[in-house]
PDB file of N, CA and C in Angstrom:
ATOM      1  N   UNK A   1      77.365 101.033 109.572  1.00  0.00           N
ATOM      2  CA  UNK A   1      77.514 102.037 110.616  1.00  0.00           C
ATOM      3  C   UNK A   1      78.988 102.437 110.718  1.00  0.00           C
ATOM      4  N   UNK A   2      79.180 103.901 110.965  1.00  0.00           N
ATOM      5  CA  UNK A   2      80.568 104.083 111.666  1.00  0.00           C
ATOM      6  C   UNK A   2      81.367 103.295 112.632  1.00  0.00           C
ATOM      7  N   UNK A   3      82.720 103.084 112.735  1.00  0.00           N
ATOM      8  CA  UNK A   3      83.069 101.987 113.453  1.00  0.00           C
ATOM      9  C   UNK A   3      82.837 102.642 114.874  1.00  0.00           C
ATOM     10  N   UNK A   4      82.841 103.806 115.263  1.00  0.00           N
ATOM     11  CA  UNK A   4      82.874 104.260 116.656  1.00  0.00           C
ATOM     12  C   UNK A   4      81.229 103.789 116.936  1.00  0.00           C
ATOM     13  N   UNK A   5      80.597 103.740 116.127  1.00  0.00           N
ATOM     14  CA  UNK A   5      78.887 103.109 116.560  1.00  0.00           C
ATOM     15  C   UNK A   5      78.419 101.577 116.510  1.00  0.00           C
ATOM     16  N   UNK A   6      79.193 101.133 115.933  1.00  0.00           N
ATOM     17  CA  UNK A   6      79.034  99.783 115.221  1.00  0.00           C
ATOM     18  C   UNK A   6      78.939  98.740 116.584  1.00  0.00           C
ATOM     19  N   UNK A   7      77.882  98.069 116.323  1.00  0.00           N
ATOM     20  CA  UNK A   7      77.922  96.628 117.121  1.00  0.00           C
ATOM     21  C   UNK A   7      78.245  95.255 116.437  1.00  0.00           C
ATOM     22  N   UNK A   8      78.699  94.488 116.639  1.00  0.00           N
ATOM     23  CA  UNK A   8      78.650  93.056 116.859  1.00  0.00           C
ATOM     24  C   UNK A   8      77.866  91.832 117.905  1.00  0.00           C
ATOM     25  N   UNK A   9      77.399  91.311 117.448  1.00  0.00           N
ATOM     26  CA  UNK A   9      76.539  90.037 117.911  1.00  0.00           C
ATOM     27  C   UNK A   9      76.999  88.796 118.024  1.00  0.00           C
ATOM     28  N   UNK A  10      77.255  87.827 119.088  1.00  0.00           N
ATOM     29  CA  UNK A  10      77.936  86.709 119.154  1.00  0.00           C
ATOM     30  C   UNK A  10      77.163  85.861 119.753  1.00  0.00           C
ATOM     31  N   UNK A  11      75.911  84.846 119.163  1.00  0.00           N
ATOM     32  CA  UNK A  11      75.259  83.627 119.921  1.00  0.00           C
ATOM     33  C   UNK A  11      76.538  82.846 120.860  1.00  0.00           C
ATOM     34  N   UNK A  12      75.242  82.465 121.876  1.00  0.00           N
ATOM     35  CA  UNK A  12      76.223  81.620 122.748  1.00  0.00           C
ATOM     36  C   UNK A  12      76.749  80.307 122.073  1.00  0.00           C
ATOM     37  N   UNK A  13      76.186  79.397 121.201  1.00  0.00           N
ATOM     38  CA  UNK A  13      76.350  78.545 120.750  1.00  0.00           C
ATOM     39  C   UNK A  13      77.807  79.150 119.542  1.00  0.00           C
ATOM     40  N   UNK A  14      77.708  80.491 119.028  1.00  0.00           N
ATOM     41  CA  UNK A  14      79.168  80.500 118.450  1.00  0.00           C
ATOM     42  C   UNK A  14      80.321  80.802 119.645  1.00  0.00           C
ATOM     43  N   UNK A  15      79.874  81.478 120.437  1.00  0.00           N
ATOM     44  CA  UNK A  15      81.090  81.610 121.400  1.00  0.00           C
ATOM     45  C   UNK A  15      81.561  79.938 121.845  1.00  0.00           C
ATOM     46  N   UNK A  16      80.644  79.005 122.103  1.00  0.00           N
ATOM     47  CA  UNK A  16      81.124  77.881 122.575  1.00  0.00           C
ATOM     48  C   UNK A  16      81.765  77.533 121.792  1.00  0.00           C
ATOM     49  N   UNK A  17      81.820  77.189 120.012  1.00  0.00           N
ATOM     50  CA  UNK A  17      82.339  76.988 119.314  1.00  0.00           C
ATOM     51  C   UNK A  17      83.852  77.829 119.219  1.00  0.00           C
ATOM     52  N   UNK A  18      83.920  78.883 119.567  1.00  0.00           N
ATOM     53  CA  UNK A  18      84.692  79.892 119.237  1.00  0.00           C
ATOM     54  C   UNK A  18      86.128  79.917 120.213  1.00  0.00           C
ATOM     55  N   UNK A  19      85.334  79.230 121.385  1.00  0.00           N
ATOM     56  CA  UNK A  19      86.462  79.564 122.716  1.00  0.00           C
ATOM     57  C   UNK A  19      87.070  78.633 122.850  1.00  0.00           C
ATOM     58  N   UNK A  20      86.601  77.196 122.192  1.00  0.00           N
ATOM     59  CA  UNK A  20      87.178  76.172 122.486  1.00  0.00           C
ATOM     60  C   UNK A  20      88.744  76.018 121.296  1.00  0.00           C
ATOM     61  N   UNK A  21      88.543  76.977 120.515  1.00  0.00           N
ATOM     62  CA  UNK A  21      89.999  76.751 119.862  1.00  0.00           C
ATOM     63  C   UNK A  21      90.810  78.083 120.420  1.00  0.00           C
ATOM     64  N   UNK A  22      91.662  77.392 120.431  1.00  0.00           N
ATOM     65  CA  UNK A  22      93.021  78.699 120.555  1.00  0.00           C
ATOM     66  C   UNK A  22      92.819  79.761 120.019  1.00  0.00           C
ATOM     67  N   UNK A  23      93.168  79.267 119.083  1.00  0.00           N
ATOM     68  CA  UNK A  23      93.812  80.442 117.788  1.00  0.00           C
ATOM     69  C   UNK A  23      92.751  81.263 117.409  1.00  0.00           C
ATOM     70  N   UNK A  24      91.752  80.871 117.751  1.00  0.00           N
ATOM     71  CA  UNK A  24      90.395  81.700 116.870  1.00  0.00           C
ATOM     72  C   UNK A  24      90.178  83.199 117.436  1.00  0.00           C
ATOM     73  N   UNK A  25      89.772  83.628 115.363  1.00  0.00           N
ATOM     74  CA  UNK A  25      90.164  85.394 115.574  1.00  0.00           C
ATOM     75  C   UNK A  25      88.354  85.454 115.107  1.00  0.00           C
ATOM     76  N   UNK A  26      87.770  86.610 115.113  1.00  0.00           N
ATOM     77  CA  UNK A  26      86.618  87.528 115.041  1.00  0.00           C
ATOM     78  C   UNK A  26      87.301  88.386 114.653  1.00  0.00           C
ATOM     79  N   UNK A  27      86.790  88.210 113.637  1.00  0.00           N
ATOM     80  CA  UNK A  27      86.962  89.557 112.275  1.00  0.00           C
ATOM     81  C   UNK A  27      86.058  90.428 112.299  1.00  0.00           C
ATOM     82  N   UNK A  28      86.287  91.916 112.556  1.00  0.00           N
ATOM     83  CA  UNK A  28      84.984  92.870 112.447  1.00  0.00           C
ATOM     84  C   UNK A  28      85.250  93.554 111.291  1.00  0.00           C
ATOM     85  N   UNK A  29      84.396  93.958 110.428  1.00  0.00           N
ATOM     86  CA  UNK A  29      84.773  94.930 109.125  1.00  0.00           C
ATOM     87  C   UNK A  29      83.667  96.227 109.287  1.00  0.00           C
ATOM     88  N   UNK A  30      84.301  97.018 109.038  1.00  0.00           N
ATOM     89  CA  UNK A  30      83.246  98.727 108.752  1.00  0.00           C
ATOM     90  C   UNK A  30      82.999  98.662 107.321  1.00  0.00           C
ATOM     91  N   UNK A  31      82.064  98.543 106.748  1.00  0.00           N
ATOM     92  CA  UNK A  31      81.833  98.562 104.997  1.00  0.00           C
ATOM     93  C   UNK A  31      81.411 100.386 104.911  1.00  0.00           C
ATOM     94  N   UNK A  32      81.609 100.656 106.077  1.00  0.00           N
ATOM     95  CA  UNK A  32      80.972 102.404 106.365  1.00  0.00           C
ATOM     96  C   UNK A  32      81.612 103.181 105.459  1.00  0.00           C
ATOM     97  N   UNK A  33      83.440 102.579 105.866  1.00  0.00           N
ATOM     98  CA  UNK A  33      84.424 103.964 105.621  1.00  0.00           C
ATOM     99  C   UNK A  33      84.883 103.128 103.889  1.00  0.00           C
ATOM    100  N   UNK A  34      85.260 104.853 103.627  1.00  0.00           N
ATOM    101  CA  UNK A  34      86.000 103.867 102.459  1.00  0.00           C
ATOM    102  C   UNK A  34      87.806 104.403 102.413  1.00  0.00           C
ATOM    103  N   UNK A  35      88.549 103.324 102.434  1.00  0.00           N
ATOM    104  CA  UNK A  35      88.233 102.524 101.965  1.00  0.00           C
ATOM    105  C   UNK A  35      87.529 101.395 103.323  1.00  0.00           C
ATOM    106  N   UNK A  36      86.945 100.509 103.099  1.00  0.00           N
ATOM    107  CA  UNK A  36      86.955  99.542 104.660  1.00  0.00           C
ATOM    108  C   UNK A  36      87.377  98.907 105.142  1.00  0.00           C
ATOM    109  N   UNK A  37      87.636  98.961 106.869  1.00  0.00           N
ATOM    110  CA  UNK A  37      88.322  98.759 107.397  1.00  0.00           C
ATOM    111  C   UNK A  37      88.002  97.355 108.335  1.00  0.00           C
ATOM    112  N   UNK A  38      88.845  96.953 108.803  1.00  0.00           N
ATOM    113  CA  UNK A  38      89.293  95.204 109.059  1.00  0.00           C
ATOM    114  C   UNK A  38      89.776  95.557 110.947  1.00  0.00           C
ATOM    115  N   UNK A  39      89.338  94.603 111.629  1.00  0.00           N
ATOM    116  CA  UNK A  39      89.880  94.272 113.137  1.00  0.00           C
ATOM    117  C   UNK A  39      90.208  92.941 113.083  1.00  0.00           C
ATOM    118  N   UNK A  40      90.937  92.224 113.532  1.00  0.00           N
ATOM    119  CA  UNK A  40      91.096  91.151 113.888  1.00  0.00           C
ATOM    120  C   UNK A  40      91.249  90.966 115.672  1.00  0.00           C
ATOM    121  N   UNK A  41      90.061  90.316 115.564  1.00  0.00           N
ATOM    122  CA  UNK A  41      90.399  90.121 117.287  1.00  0.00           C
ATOM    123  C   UNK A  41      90.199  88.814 117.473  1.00  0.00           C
ATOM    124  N   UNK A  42      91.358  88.531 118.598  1.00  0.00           N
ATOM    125  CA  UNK A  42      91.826  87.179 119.212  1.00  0.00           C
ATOM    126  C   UNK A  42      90.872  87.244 119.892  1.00  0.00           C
ATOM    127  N   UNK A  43      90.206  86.047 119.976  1.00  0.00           N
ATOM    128  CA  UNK A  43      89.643  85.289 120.731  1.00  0.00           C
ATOM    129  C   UNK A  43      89.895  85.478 122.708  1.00  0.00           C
ATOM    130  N   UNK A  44      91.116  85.303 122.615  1.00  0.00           N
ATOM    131  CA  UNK A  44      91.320  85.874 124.141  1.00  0.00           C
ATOM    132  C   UNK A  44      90.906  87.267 124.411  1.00  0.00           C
ATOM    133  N   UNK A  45      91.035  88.192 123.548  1.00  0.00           N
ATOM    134  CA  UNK A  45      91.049  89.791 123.846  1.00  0.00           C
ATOM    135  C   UNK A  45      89.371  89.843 123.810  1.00  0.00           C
ATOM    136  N   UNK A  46      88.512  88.432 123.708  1.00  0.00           N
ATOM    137  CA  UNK A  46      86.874  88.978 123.772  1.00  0.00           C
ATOM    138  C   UNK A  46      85.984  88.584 125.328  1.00  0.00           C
ATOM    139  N   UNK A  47      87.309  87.613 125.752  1.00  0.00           N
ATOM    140  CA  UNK A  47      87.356  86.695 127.647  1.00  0.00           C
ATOM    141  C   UNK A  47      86.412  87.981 128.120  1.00  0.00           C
ATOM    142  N   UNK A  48      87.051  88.776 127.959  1.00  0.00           N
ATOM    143  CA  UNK A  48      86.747  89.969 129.473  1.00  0.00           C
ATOM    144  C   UNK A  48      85.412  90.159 129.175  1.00  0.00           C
ATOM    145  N   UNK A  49      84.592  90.924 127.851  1.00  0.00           N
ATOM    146  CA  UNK A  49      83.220  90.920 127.542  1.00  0.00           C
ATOM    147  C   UNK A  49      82.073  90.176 127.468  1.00  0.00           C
ATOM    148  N   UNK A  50      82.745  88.701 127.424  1.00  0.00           N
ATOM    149  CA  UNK A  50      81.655  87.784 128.123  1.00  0.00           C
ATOM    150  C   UNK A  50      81.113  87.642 129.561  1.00  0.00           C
ATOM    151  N   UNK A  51      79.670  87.750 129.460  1.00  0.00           N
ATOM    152  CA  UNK A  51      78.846  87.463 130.707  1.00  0.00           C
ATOM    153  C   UNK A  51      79.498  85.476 131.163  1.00  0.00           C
ATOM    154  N   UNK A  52      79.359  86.178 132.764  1.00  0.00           N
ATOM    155  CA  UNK A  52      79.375  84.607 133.522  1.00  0.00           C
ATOM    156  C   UNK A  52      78.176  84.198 134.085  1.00  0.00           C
ATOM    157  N   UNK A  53      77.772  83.001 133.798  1.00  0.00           N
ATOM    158  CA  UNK A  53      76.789  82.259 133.860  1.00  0.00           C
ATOM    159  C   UNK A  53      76.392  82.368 135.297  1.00  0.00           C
ATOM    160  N   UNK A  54      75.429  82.606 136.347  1.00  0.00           N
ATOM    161  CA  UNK A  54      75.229  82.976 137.388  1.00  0.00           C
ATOM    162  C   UNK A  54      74.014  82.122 138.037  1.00  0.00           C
ATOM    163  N   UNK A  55      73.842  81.082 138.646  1.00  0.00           N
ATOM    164  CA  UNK A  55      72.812  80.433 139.518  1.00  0.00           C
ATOM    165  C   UNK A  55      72.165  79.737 138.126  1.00  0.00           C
ATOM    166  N   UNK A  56      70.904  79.360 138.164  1.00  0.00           N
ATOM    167  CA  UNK A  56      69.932  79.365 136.595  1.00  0.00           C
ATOM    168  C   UNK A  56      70.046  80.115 135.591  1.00  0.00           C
ATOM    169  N   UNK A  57      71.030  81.352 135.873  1.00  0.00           N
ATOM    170  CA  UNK A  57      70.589  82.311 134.731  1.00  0.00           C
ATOM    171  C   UNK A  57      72.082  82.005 133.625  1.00  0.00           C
ATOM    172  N   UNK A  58      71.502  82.133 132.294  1.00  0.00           N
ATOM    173  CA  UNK A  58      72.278  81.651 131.035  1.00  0.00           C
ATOM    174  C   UNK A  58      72.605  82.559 129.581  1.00  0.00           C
ATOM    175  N   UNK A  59      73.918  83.536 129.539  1.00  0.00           N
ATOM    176  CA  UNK A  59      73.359  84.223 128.388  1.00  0.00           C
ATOM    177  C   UNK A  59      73.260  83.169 127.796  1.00  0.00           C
ATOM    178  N   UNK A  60      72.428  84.351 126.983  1.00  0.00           N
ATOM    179  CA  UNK A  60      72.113  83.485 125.015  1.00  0.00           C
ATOM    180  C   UNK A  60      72.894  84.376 123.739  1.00  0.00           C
ATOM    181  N   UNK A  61      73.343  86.037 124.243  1.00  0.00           N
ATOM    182  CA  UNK A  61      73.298  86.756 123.046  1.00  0.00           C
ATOM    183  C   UNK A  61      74.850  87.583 123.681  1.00  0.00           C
ATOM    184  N   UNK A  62      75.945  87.885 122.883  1.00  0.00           N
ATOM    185  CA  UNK A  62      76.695  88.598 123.962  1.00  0.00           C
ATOM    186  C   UNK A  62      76.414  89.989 122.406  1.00  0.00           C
ATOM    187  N   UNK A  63      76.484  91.310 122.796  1.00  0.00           N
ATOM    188  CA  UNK A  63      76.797  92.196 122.301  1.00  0.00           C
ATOM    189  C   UNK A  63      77.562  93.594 122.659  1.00  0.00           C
ATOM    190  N   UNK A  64      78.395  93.401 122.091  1.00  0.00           N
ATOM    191  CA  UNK A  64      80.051  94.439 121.849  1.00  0.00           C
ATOM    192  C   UNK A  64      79.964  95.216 120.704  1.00  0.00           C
ATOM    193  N   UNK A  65      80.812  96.601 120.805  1.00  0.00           N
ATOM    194  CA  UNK A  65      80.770  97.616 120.056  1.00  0.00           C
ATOM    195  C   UNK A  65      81.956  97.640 119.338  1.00  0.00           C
ATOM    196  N   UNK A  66      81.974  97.878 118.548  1.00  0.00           N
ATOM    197  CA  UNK A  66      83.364  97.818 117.506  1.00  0.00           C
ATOM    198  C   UNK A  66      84.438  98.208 118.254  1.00  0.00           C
ATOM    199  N   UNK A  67      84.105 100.145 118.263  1.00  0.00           N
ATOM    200  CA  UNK A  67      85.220 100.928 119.289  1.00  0.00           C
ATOM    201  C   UNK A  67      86.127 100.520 120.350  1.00  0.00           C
ATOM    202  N   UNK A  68      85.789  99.108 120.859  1.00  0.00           N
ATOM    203  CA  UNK A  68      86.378  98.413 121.940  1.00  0.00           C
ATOM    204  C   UNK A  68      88.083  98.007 121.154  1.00  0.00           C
ATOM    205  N   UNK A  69      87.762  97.681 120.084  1.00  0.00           N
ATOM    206  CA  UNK A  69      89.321  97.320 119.221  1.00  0.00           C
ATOM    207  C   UNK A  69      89.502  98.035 117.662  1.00  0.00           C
ATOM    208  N   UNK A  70      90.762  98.321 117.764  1.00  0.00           N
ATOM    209  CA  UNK A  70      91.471  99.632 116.552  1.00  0.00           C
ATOM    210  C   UNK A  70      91.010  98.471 115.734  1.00  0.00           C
ATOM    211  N   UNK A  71      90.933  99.060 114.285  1.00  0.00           N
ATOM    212  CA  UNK A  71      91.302  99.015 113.611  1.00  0.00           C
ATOM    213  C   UNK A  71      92.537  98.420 112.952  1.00  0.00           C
ATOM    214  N   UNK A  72      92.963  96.956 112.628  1.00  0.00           N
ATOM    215  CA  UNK A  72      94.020  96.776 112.337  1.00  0.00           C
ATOM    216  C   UNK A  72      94.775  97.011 111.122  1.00  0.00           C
ATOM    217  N   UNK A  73      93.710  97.335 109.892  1.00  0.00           N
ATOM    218  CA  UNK A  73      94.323  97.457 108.660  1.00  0.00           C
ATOM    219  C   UNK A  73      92.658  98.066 107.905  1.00  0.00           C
ATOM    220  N   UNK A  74      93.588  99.261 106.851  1.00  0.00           N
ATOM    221  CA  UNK A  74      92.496  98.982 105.566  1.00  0.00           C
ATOM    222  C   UNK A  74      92.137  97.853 105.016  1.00  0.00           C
ATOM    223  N   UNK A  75      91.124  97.468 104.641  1.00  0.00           N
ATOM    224  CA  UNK A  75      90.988  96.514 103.424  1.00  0.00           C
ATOM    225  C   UNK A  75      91.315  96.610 102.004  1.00  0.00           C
ATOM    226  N   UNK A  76      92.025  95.656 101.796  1.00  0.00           N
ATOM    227  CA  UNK A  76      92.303  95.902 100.126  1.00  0.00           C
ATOM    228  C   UNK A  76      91.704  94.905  99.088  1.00  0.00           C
TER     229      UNK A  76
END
């Protein structure tokens, strides 16, 4: 898909994995454009798009759209 359309999918079980380190980046790639293009997103810059857990209720699935973060580089 185009990156302005493009989704990403993050199980809760990888976010748990994911949040508990620092440093950890989520790589999004567009195989759309050519040449294709690369995001790197910090782990902190994904805080805000996660759902908070509320009474009994528990996500399971978080889903985000590419467009939320540029583009950091072509791929080579």
């Amino acid at each position: 898909m185009p990156w302005r359309s493009a989704v990403f999918f993050l199980a809760r079980n990888e976010w748990d994995v994911l949040s508990a380190k620092v440093n950890a980046v989520v790589h999004l790639w567009c195989i759309a454009t050519r040449p294709p293009v690369l995001a790197a997103v910090p782990i902190s810059r994904l805080v805000p798009h996660v759902a908070t857990d509320q009474g009994s209720g528990r996500w399971q699935v978080l889903a985000c759209p590419f467009r939320d973060w540029a583009p950091t580089a072509p791929a080579v």
